[in-house]
N, C-alpha and C. Protein backbone atom coordinates (compact mmCIF):
# COMPACT_ATOMS: atom_id res chain seq x y z
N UNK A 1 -0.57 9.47 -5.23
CA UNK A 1 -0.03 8.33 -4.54
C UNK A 1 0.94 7.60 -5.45
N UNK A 2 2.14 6.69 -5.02
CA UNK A 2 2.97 6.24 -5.81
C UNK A 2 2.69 4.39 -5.64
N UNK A 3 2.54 3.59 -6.67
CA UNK A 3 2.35 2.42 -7.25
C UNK A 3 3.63 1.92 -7.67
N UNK A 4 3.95 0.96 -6.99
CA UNK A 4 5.39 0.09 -7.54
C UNK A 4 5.14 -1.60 -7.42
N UNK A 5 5.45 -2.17 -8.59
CA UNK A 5 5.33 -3.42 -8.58
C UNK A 5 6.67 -4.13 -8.74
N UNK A 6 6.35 -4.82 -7.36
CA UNK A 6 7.75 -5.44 -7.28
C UNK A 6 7.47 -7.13 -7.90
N UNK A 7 8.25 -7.34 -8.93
CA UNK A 7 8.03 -8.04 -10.03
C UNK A 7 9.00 -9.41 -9.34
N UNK A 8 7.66 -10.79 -9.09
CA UNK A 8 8.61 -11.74 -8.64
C UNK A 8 7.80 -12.93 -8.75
N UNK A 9 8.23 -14.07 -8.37
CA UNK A 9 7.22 -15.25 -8.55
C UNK A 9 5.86 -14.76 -8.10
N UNK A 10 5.37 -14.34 -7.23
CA UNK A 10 4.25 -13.44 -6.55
C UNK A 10 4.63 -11.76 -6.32
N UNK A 11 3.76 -11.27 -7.36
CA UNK A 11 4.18 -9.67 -7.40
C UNK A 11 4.07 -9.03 -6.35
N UNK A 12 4.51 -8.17 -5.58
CA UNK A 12 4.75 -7.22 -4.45
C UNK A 12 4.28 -6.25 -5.00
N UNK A 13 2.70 -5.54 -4.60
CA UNK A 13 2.33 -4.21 -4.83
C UNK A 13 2.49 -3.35 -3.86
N UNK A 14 3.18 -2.59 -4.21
CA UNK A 14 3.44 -1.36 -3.13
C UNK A 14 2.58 -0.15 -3.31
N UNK A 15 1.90 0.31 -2.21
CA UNK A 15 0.63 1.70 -3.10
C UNK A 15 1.17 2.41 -1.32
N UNK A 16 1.46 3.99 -1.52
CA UNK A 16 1.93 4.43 -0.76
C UNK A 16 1.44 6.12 -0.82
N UNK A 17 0.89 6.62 -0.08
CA UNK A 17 0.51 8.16 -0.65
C UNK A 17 1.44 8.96 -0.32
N UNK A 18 1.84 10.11 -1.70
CA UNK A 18 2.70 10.88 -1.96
C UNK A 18 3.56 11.21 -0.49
N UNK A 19 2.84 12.45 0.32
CA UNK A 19 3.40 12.94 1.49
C UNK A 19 3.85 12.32 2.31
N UNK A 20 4.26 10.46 2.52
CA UNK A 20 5.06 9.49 3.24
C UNK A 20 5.67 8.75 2.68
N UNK A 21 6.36 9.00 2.20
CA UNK A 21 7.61 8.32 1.14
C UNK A 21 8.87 9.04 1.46
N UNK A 22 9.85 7.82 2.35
CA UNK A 22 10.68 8.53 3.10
C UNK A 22 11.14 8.74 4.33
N UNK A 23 9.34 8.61 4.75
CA UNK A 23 9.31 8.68 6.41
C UNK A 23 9.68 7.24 7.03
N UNK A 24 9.87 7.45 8.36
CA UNK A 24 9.85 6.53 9.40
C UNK A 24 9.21 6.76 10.69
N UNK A 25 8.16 5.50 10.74
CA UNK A 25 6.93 6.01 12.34
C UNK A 25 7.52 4.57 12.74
N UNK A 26 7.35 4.71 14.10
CA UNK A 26 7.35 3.84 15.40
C UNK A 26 6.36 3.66 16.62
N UNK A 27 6.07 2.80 16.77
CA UNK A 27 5.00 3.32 18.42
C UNK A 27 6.24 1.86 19.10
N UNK A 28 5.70 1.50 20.53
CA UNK A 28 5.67 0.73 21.47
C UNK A 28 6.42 -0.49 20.86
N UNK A 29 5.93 -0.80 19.83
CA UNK A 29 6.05 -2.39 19.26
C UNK A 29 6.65 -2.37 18.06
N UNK A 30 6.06 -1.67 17.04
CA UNK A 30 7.21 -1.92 15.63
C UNK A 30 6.90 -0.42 15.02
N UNK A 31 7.70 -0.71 13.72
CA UNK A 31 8.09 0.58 13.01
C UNK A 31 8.08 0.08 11.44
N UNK A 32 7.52 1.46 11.06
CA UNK A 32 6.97 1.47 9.74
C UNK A 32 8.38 2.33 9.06
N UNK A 33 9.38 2.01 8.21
CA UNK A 33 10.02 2.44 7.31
C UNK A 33 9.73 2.59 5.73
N UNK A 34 9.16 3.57 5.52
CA UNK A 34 8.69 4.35 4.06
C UNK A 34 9.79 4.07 3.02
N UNK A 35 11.00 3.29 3.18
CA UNK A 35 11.53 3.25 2.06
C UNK A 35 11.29 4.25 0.75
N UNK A 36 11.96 4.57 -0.19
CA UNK A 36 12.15 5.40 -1.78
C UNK A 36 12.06 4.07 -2.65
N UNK A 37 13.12 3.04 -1.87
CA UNK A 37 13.85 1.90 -2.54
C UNK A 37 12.62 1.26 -2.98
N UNK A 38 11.63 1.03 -1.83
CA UNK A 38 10.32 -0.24 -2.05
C UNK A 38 9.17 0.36 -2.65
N UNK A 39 8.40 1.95 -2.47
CA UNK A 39 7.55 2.34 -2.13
C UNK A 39 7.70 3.31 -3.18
N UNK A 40 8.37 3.99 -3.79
CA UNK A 40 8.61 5.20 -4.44
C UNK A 40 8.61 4.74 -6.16
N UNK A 41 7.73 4.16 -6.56
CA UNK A 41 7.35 4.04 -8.39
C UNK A 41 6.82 4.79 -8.89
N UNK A 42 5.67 4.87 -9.45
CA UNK A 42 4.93 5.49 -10.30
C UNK A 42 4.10 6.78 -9.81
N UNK A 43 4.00 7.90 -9.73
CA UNK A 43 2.73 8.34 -9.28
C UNK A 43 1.59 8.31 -10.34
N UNK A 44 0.62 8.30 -9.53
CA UNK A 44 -0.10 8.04 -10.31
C UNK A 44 -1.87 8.61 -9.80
N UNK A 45 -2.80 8.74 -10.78
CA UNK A 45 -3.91 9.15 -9.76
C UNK A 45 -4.79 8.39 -8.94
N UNK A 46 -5.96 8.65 -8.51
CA UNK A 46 -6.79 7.84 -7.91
C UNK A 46 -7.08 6.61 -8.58
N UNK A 47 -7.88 7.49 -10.00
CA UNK A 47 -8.46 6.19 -10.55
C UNK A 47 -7.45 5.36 -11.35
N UNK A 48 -6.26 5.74 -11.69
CA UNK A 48 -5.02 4.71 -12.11
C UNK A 48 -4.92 3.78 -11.07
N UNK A 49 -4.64 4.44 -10.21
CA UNK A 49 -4.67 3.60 -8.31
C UNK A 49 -5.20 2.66 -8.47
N UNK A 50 -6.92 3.05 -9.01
CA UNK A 50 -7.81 1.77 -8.52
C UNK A 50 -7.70 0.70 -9.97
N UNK A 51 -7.21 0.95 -10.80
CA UNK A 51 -7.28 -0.11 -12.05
C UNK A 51 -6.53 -0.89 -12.08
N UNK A 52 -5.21 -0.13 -11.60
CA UNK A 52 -3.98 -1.01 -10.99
C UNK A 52 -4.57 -1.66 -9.79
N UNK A 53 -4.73 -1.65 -9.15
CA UNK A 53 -4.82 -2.48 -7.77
C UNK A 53 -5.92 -3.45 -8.10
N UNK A 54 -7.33 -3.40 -8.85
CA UNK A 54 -8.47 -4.01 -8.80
C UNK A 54 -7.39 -5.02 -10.40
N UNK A 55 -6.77 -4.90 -11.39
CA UNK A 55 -6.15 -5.79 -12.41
C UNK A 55 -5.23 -6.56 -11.28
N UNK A 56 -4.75 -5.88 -10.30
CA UNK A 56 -3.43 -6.90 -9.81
C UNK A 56 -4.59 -7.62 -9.32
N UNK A 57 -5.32 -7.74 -8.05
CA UNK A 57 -5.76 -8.13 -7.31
C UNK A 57 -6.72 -9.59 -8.11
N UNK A 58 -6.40 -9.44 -9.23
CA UNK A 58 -7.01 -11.03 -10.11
C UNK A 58 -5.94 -11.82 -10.36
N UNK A 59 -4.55 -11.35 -10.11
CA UNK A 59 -3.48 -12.22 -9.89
C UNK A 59 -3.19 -12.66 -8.32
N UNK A 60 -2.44 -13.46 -8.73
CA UNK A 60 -1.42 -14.20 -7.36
C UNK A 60 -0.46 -12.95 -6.52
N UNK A 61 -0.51 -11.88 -6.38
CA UNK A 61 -0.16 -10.83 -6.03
C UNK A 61 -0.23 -10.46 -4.18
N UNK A 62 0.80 -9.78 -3.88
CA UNK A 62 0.82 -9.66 -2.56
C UNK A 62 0.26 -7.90 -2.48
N UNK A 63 0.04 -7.28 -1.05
CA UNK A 63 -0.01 -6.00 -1.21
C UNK A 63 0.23 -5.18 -0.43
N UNK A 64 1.08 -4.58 0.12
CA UNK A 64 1.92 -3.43 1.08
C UNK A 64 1.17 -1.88 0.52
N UNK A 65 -0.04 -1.33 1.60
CA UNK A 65 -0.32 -0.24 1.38
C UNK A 65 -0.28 0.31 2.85
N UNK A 66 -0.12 1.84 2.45
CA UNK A 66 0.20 2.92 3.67
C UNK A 66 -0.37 4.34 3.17
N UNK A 67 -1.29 4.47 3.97
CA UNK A 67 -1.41 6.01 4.09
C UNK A 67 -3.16 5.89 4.01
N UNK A 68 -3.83 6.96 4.78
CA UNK A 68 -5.00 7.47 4.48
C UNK A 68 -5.10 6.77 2.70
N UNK A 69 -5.19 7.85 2.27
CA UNK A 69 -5.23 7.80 0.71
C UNK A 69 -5.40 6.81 -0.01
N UNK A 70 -4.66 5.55 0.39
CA UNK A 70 -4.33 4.87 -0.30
C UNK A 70 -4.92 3.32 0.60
N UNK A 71 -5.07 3.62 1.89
CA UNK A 71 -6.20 2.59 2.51
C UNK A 71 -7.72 2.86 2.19
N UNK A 72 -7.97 3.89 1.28
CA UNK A 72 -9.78 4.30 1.48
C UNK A 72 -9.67 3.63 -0.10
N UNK A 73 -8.59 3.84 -1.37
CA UNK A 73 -8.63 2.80 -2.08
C UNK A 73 -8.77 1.71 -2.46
N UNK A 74 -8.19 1.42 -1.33
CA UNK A 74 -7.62 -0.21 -1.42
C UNK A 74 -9.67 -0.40 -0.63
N UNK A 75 -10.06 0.14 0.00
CA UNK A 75 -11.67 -0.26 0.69
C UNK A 75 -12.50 -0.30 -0.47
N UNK A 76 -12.30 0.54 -1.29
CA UNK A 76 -13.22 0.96 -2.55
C UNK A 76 -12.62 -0.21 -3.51
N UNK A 77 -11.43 -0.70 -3.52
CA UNK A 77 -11.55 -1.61 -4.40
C UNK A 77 -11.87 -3.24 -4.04
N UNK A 78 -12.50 -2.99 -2.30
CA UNK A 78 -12.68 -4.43 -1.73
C UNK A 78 -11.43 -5.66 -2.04
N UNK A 79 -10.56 -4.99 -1.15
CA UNK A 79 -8.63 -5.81 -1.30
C UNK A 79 -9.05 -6.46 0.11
N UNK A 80 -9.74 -5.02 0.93
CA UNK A 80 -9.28 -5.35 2.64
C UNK A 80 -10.80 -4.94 2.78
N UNK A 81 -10.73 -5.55 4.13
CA UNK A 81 -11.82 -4.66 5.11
C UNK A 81 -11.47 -3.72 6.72
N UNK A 82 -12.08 -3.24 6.64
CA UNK A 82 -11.91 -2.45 8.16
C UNK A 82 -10.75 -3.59 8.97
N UNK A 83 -11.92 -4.18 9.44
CA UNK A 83 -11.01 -5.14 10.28
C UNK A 83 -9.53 -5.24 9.79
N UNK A 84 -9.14 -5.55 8.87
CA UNK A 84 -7.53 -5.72 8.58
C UNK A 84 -6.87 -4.52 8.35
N UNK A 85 -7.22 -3.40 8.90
CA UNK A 85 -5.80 -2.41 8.67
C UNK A 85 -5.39 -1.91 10.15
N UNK A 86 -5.01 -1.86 10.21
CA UNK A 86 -3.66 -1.53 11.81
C UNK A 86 -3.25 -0.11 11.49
N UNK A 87 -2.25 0.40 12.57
CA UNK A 87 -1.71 1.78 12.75
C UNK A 87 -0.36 1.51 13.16
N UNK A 88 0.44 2.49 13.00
CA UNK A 88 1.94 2.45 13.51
C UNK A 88 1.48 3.90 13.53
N UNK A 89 1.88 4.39 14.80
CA UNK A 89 1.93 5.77 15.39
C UNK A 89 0.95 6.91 14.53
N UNK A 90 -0.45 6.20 14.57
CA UNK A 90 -1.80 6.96 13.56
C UNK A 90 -1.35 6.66 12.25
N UNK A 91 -0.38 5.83 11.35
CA UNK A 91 -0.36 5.74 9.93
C UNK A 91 -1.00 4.76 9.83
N UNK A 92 -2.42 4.44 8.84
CA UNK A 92 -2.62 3.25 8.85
C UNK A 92 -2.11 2.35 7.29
N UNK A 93 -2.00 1.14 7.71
CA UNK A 93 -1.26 0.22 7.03
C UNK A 93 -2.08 -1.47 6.54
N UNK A 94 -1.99 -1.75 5.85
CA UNK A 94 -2.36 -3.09 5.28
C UNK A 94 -1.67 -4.07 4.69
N UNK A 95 -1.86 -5.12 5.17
CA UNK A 95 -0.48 -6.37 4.53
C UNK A 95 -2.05 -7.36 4.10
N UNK A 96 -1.80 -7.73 2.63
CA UNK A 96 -2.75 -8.66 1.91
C UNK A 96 -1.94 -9.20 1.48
N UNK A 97 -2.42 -10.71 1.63
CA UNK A 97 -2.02 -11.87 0.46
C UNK A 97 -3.53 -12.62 -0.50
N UNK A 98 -3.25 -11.76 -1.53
CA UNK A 98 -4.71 -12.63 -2.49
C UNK A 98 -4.12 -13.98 -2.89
């Protein structure tokens, strides 16, 4: 999965798994654009994944995640719960503000 921190008064974590970087999904109502530009940093492994995300997540940090992969992370590192992740055309997706 690829990890990008978008570095700003409140950091923008981007966690995105490998095989959707790039893409673009749509259903009915809105659309998910995979950006390279936003989404495409570091790869990195699982457990990098989770050290990064569980260190950001003690800051003032925002968090843009997409994909299988990278939503069962973000559960294991208790960011989100069930209830807060959504779908755009079966991708599921999460918007956190800690």
């Amino acid at each position: 999965m690829f990890i990008k921190i978008h570095k700003s008064y409140r950091d923008v974590i981007a966690v995105c798994d490998s095989g959707l970087i790039g893409k673009y999904f749509e259903d009915e109502k809105f659309q998910l654009n995979l950006k390279e530009s936003f989404y495409k940093g570091e790869e990195v492994s699982e457990e990098q994944a989770l050290a990064i995300i569980q260190d950001q997540s003690q800051e003032d940090a925002t968090f843009n995640i997409v994909g299988e992969k990278s939503i069962t992370l973000a559960l294991k590192a208790k960011i989100i719960e069930e209830k807060g992740i959504k779908k755009i055309a079966g991708i599921p997706f999460a918007l956190i503000l800690i």
